[in-house]
N, C-alpha and C. Protein backbone atom coordinates (compact mmCIF):
# COMPACT_ATOMS: atom_id res chain seq x y z
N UNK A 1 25.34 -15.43 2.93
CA UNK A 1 24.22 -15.48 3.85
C UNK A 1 23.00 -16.03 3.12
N UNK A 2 21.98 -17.20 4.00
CA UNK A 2 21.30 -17.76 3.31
C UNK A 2 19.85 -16.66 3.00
N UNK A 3 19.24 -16.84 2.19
CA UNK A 3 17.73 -15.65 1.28
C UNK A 3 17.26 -16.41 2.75
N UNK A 4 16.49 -15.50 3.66
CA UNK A 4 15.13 -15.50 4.65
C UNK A 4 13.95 -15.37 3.75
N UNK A 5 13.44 -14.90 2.61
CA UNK A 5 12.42 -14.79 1.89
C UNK A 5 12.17 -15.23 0.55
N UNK A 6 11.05 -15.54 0.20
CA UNK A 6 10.89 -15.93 -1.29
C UNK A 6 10.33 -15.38 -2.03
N UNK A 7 11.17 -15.32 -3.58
CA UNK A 7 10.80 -14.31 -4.22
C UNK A 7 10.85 -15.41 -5.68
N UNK A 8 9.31 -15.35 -6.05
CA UNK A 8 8.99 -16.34 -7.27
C UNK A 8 9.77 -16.10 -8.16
N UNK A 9 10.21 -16.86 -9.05
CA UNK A 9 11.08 -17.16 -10.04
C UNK A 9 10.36 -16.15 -11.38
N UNK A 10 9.22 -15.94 -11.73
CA UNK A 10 8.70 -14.74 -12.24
C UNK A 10 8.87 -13.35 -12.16
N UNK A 11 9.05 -13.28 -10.62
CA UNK A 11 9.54 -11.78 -9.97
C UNK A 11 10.79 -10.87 -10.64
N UNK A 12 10.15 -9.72 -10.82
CA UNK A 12 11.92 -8.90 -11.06
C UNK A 12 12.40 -8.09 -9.50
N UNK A 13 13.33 -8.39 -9.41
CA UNK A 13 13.90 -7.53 -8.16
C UNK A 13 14.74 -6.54 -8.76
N UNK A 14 14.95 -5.42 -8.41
CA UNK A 14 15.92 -4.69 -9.04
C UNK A 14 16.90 -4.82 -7.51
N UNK A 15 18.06 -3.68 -8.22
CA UNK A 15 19.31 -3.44 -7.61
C UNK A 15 18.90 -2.44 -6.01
N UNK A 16 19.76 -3.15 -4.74
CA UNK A 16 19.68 -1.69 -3.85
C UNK A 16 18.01 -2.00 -3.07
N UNK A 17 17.48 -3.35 -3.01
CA UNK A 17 16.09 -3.83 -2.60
C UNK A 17 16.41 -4.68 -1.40
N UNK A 18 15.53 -3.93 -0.27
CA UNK A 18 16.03 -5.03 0.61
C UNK A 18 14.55 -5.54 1.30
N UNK A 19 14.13 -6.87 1.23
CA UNK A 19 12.85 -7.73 1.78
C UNK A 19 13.92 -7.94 3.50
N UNK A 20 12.57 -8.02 4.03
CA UNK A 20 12.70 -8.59 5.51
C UNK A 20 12.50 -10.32 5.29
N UNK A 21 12.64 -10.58 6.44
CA UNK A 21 12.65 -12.31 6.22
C UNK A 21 11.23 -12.66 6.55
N UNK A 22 11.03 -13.94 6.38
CA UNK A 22 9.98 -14.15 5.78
C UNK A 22 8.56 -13.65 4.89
N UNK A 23 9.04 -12.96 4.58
CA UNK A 23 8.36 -12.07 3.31
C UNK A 23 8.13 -13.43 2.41
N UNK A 24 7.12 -13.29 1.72
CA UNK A 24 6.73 -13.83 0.35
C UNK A 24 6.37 -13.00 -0.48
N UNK A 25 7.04 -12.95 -2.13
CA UNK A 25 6.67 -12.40 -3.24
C UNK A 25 6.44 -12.96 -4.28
N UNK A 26 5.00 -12.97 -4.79
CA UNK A 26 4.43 -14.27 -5.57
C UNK A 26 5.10 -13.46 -7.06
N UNK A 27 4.12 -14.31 -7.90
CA UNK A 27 4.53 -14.25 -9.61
C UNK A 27 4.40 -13.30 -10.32
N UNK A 28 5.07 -12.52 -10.81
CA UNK A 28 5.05 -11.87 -11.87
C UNK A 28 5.07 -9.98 -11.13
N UNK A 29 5.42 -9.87 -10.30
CA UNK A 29 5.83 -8.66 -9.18
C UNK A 29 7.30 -8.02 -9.83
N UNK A 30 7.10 -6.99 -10.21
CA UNK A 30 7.95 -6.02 -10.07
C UNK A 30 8.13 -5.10 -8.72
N UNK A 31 9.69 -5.39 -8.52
CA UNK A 31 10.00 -4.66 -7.01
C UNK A 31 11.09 -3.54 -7.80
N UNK A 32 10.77 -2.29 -7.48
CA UNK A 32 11.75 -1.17 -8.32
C UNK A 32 13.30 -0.72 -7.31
N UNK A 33 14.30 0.01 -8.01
CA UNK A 33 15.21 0.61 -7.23
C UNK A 33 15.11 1.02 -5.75
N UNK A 34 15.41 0.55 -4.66
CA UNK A 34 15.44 1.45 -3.39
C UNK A 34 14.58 0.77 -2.76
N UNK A 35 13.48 0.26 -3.13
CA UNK A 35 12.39 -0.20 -2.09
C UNK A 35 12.68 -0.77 -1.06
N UNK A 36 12.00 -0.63 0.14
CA UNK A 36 12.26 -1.67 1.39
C UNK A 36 10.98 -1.98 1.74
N UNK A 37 11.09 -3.80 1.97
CA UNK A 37 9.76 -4.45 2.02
C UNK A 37 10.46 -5.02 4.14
N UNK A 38 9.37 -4.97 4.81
CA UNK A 38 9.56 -5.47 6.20
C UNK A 38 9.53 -6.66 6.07
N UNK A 39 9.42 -7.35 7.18
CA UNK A 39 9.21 -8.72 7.35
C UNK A 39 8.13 -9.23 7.33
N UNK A 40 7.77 -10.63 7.34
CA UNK A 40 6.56 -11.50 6.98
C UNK A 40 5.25 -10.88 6.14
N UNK A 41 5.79 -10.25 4.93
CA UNK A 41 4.62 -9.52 4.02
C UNK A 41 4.19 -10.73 3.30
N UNK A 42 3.21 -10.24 2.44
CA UNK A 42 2.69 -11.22 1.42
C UNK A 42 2.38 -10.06 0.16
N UNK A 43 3.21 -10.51 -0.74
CA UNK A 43 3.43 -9.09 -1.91
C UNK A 43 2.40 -10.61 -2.90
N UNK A 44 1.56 -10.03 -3.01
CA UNK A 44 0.75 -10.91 -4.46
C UNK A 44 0.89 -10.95 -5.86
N UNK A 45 0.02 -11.64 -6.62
CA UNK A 45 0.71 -11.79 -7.95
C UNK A 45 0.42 -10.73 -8.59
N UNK A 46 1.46 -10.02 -9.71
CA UNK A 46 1.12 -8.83 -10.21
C UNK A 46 1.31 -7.46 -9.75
N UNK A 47 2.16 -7.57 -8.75
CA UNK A 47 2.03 -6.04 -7.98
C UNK A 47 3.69 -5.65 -8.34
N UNK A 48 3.25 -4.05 -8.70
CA UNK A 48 4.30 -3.11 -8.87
C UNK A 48 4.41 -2.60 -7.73
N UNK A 49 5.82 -2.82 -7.28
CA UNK A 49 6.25 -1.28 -5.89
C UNK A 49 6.95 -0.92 -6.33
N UNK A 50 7.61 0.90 -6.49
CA UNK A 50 7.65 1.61 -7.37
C UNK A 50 9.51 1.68 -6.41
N UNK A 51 9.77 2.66 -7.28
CA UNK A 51 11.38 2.97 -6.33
C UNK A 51 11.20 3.66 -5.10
N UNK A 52 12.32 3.43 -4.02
CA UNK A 52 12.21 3.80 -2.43
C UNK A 52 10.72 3.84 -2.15
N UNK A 53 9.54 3.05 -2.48
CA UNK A 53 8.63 2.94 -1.67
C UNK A 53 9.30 1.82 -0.41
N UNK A 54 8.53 2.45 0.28
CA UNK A 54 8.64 1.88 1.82
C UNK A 54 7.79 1.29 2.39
N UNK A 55 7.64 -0.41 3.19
CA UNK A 55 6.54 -1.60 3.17
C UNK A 55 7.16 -1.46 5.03
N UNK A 56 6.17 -1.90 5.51
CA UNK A 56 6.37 -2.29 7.12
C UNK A 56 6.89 -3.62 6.98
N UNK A 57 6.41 -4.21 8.42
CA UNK A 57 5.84 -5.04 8.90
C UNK A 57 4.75 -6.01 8.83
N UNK A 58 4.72 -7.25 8.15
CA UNK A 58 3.36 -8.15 8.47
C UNK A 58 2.56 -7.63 7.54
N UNK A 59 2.81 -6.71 6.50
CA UNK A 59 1.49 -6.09 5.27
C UNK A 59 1.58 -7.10 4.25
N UNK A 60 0.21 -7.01 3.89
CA UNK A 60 -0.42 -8.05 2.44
C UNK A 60 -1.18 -6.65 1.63
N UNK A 61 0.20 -7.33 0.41
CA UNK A 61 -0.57 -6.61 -0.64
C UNK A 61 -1.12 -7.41 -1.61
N UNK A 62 -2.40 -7.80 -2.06
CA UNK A 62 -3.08 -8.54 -2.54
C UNK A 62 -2.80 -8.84 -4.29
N UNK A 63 -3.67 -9.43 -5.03
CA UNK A 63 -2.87 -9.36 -6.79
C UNK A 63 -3.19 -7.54 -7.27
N UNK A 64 -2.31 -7.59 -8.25
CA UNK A 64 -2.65 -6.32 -9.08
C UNK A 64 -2.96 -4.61 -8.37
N UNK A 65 -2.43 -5.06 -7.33
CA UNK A 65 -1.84 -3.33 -6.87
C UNK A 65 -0.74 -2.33 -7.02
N UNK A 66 -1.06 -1.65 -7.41
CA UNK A 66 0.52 -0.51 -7.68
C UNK A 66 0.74 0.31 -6.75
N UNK A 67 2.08 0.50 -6.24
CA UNK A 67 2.29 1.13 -5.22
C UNK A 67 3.07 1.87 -5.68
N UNK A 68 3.28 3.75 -5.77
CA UNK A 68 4.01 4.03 -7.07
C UNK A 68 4.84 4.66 -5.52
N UNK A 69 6.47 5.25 -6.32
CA UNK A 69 7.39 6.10 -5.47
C UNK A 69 6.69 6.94 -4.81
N UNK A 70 7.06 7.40 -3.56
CA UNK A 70 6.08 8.33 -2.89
C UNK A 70 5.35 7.88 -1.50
N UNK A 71 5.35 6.67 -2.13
CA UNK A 71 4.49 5.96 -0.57
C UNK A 71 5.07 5.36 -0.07
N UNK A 72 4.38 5.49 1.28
CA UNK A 72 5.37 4.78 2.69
C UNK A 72 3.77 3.96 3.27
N UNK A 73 4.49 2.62 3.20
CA UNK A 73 3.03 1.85 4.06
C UNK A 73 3.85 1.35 5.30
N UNK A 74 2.90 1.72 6.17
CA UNK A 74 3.39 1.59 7.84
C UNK A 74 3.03 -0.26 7.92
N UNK A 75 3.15 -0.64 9.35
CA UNK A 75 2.83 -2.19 9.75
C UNK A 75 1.74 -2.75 9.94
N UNK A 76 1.24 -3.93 9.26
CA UNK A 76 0.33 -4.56 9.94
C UNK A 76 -0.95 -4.22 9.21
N UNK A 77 -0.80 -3.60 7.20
CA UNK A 77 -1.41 -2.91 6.34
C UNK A 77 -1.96 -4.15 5.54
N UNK A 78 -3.29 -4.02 5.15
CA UNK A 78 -3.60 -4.86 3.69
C UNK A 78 -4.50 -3.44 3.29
N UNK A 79 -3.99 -4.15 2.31
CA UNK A 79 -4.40 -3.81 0.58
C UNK A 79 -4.99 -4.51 -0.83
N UNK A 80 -6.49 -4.36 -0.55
CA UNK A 80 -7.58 -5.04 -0.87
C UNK A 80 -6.67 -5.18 -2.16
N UNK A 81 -7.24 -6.24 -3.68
CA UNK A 81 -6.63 -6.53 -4.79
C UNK A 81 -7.43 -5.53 -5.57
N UNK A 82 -6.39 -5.05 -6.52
CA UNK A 82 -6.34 -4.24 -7.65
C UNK A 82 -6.39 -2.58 -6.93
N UNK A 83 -6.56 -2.15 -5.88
CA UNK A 83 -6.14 -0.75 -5.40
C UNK A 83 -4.85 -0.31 -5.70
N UNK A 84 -5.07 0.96 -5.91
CA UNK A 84 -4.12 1.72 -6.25
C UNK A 84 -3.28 3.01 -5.83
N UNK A 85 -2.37 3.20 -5.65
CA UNK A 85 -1.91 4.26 -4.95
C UNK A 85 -1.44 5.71 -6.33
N UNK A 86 -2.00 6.78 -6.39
CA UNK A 86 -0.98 7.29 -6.84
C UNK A 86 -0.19 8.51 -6.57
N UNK A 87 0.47 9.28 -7.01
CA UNK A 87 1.68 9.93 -6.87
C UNK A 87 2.19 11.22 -7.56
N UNK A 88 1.03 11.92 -8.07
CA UNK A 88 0.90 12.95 -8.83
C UNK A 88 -0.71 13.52 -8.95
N UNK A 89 -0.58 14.75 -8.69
CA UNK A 89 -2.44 14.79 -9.09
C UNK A 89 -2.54 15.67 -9.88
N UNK A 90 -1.24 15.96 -11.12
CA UNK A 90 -1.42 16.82 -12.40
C UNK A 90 -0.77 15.95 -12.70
N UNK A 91 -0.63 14.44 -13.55
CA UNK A 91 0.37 14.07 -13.98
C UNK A 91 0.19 14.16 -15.76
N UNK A 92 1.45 14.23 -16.47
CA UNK A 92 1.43 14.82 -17.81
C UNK A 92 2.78 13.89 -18.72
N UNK A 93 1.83 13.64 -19.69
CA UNK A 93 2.67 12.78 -20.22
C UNK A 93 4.14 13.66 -20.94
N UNK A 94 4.32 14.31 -21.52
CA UNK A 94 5.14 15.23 -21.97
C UNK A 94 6.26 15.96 -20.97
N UNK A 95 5.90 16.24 -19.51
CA UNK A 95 7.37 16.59 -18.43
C UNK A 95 7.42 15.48 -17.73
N UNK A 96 8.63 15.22 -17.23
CA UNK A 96 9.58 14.53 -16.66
C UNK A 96 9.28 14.84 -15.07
N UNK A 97 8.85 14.17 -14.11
CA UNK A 97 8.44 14.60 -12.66
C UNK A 97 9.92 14.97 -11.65
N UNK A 98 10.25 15.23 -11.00
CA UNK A 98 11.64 15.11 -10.52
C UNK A 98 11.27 14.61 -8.95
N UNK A 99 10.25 15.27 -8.33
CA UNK A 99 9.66 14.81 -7.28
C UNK A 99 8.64 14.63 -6.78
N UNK A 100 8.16 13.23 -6.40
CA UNK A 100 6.66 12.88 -6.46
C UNK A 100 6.00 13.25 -5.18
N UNK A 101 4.87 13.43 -5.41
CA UNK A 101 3.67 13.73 -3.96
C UNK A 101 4.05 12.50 -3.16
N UNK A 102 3.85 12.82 -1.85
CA UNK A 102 3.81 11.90 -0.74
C UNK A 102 2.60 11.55 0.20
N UNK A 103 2.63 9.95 -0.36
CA UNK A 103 1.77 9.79 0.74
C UNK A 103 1.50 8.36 1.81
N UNK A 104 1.65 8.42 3.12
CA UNK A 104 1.58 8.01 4.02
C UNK A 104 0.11 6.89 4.65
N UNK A 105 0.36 5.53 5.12
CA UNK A 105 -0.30 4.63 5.29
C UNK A 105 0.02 4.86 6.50
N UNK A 106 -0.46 4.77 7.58
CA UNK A 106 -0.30 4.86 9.12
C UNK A 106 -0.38 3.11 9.34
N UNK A 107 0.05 2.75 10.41
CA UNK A 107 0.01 1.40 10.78
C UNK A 107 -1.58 0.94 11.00
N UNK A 108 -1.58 -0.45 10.49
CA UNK A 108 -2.93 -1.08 11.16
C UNK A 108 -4.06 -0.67 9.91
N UNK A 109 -3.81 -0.11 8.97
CA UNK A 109 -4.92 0.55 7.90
C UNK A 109 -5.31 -0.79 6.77
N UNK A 110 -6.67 -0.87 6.69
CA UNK A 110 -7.62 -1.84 5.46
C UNK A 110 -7.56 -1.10 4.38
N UNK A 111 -7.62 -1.09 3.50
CA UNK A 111 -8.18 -0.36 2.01
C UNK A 111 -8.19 -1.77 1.32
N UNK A 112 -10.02 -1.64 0.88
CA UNK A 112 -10.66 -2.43 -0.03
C UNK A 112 -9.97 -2.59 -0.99
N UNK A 113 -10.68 -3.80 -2.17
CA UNK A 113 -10.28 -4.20 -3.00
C UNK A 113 -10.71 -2.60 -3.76
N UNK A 114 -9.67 -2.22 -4.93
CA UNK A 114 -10.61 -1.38 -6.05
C UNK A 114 -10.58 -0.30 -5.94
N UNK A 115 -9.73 0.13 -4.58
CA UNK A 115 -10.18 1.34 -3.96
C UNK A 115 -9.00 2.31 -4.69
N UNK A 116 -8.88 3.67 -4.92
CA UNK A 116 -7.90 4.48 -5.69
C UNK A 116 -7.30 5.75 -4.02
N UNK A 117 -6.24 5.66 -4.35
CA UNK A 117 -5.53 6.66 -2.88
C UNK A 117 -4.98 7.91 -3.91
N UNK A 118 -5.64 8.83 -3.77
CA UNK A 118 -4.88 10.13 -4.30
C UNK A 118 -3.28 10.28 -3.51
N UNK A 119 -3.09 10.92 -4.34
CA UNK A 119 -1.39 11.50 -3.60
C UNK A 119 -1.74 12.51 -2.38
N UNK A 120 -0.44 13.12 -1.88
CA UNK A 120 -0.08 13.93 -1.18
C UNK A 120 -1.55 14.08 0.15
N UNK A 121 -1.44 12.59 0.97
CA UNK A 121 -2.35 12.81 1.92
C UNK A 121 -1.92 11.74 3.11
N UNK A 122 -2.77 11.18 4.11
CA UNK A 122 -2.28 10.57 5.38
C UNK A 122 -3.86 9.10 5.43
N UNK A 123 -3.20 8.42 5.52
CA UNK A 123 -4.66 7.40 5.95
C UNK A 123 -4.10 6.94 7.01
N UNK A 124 -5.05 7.20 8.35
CA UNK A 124 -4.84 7.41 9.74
C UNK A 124 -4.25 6.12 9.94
N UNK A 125 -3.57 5.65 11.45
CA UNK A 125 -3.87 4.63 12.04
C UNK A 125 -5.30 3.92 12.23
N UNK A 126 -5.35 2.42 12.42
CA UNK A 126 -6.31 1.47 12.02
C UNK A 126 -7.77 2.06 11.66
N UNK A 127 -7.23 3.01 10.50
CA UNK A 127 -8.50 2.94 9.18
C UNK A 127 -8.92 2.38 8.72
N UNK A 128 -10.14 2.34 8.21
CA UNK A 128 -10.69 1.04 6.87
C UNK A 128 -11.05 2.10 5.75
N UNK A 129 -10.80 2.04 4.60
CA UNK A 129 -11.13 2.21 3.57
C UNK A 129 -12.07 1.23 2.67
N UNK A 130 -13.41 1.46 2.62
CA UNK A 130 -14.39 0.42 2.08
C UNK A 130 -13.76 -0.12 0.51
N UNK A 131 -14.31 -1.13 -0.09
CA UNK A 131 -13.98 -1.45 -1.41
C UNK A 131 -14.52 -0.33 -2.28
N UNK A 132 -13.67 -0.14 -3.58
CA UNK A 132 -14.09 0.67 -4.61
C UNK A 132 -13.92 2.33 -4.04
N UNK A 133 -14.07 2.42 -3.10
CA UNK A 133 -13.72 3.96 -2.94
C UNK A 133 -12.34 5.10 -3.56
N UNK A 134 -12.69 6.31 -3.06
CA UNK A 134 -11.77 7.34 -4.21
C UNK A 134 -11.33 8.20 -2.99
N UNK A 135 -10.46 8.09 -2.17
CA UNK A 135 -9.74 8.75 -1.08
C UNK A 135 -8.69 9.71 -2.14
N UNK A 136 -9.83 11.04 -1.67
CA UNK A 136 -8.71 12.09 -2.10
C UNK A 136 -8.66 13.27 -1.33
N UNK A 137 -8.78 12.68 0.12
CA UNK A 137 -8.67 13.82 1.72
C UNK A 137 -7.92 12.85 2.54
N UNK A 138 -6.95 13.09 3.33
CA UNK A 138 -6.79 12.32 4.26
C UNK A 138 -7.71 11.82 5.44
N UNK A 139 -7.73 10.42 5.51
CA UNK A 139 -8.56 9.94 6.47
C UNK A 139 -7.61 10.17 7.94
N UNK A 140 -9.32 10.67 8.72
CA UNK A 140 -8.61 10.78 10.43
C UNK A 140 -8.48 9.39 11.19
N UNK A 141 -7.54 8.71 11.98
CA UNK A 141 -7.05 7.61 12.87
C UNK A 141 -8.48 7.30 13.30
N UNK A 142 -8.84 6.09 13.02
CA UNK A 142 -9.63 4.77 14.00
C UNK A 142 -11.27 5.39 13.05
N UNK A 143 -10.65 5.65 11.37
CA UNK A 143 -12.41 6.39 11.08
C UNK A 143 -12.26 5.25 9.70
N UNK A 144 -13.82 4.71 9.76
CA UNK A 144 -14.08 4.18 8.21
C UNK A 144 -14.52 5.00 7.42
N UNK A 145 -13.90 4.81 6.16
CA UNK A 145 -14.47 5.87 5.44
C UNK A 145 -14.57 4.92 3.59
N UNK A 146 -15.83 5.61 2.94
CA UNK A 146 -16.21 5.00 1.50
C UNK A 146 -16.84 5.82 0.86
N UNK A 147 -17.02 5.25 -0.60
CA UNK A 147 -17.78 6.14 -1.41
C UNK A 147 -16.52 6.57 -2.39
N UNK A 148 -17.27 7.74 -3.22
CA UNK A 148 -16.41 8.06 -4.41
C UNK A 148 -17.03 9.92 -4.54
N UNK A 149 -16.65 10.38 -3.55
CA UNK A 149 -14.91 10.31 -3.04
C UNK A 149 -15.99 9.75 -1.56
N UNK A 150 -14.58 9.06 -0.72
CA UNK A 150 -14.82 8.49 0.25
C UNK A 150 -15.22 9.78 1.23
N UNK A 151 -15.94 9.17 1.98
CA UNK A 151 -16.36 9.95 3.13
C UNK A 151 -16.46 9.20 4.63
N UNK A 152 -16.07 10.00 5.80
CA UNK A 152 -16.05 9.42 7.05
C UNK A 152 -17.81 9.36 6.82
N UNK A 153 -17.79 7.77 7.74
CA UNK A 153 -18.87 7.28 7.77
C UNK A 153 -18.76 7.59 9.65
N UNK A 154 -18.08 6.34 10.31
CA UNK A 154 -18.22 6.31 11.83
C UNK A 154 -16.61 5.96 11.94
N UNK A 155 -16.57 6.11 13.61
CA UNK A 155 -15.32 6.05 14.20
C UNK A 155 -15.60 5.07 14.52
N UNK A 156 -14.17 3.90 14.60
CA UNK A 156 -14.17 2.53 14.83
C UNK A 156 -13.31 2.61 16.26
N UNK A 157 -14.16 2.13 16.92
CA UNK A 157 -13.57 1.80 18.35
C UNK A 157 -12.98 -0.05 18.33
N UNK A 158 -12.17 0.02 19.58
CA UNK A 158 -11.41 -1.50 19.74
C UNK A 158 -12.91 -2.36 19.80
N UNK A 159 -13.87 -1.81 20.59
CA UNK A 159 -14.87 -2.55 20.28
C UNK A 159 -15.78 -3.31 19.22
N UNK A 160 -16.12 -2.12 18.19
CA UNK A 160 -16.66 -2.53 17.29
C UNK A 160 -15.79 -3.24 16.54
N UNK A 161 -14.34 -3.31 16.62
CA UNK A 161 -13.80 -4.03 15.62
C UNK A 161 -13.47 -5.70 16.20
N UNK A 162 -13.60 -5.61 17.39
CA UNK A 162 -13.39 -7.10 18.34
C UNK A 162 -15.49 -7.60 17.87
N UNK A 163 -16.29 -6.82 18.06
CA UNK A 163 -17.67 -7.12 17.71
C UNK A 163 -17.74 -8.30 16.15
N UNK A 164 -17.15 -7.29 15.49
CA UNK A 164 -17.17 -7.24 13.82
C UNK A 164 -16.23 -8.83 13.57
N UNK A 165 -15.36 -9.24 14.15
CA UNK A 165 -14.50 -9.93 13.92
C UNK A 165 -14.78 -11.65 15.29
């Protein structure tokens, strides 16, 4: 069966990875054990997705983001460049983790460039997460939120975002 997607000649794919079709995965991307990427993503240069992380639909993940085991990004997601997801919030170099915190991208969600996602939380449906922010509460559905630690600013209606755009 012919590859539906491209995956740069830089890229490592591991074993047990399955991309949707037309996906693009630029240079120098590590894709780990288990992962599933949806269709028509745009995985950028430099990005780690960790094992059985889970990618929608139509998401851009920009250069130099890590997406560690643990996270599930829903459809229709970007992910500003160099943000980070992580997956432990005691992590210790000396024990061995067996099972990581979970945490959940709802469909339709922004997070800025820069921005850091604590573990074990929810970022609503079509959220924005400003650049540089430190989300370590789950954000509520259709709310922008920034700062360090981020904070709900206002609720984004279909309006303001048809205004804005």
């Amino acid at each position: 069966m012919k590859q539906r997607f491209y995956v740069h000649e830089t890229s490592i794919v591991e074993n047990k990875v399955q991309i949707g079709n037309g996906t693009k995965v630029w240079h120098w991307v590590h894709i780990d054990v288990g992962a599933k990427i949806g269709k028509n993503c745009t995985i950028g240069q430099n990005v780690y997705i960790g094992k059985n992380v889970k990618i929608g639909d139509n998401v851009k993940i920009q250069n130099n983001v890590s997406v560690y085991e643990g996270v599930k990004i829903g459809n229709n997601v970007f992910c500003g460049p160099s943000c980070v997801f992580t997956n432990d919030l005691f992590p210790q170099s000396k024990r061995k983790k067996k099972k990581y915190q979970k945490t959940i991208v709802h469909n339709g969600v922004t997070i800025g460039a820069n921005s850091t996602i604590l573990s074990n939380l929810s970022i609503g449906k079509n959220s924005f997460v400003g650049a540089g922010s430190l989300v370590n509460k789950s954000v509520k559905q259709n709310f922008m939120v920034f700062g360090v630690p981020a904070k709900h600013i206002y609720k984004i209606s279909k309006k303001k975002i048809d205004e804005f755009f």
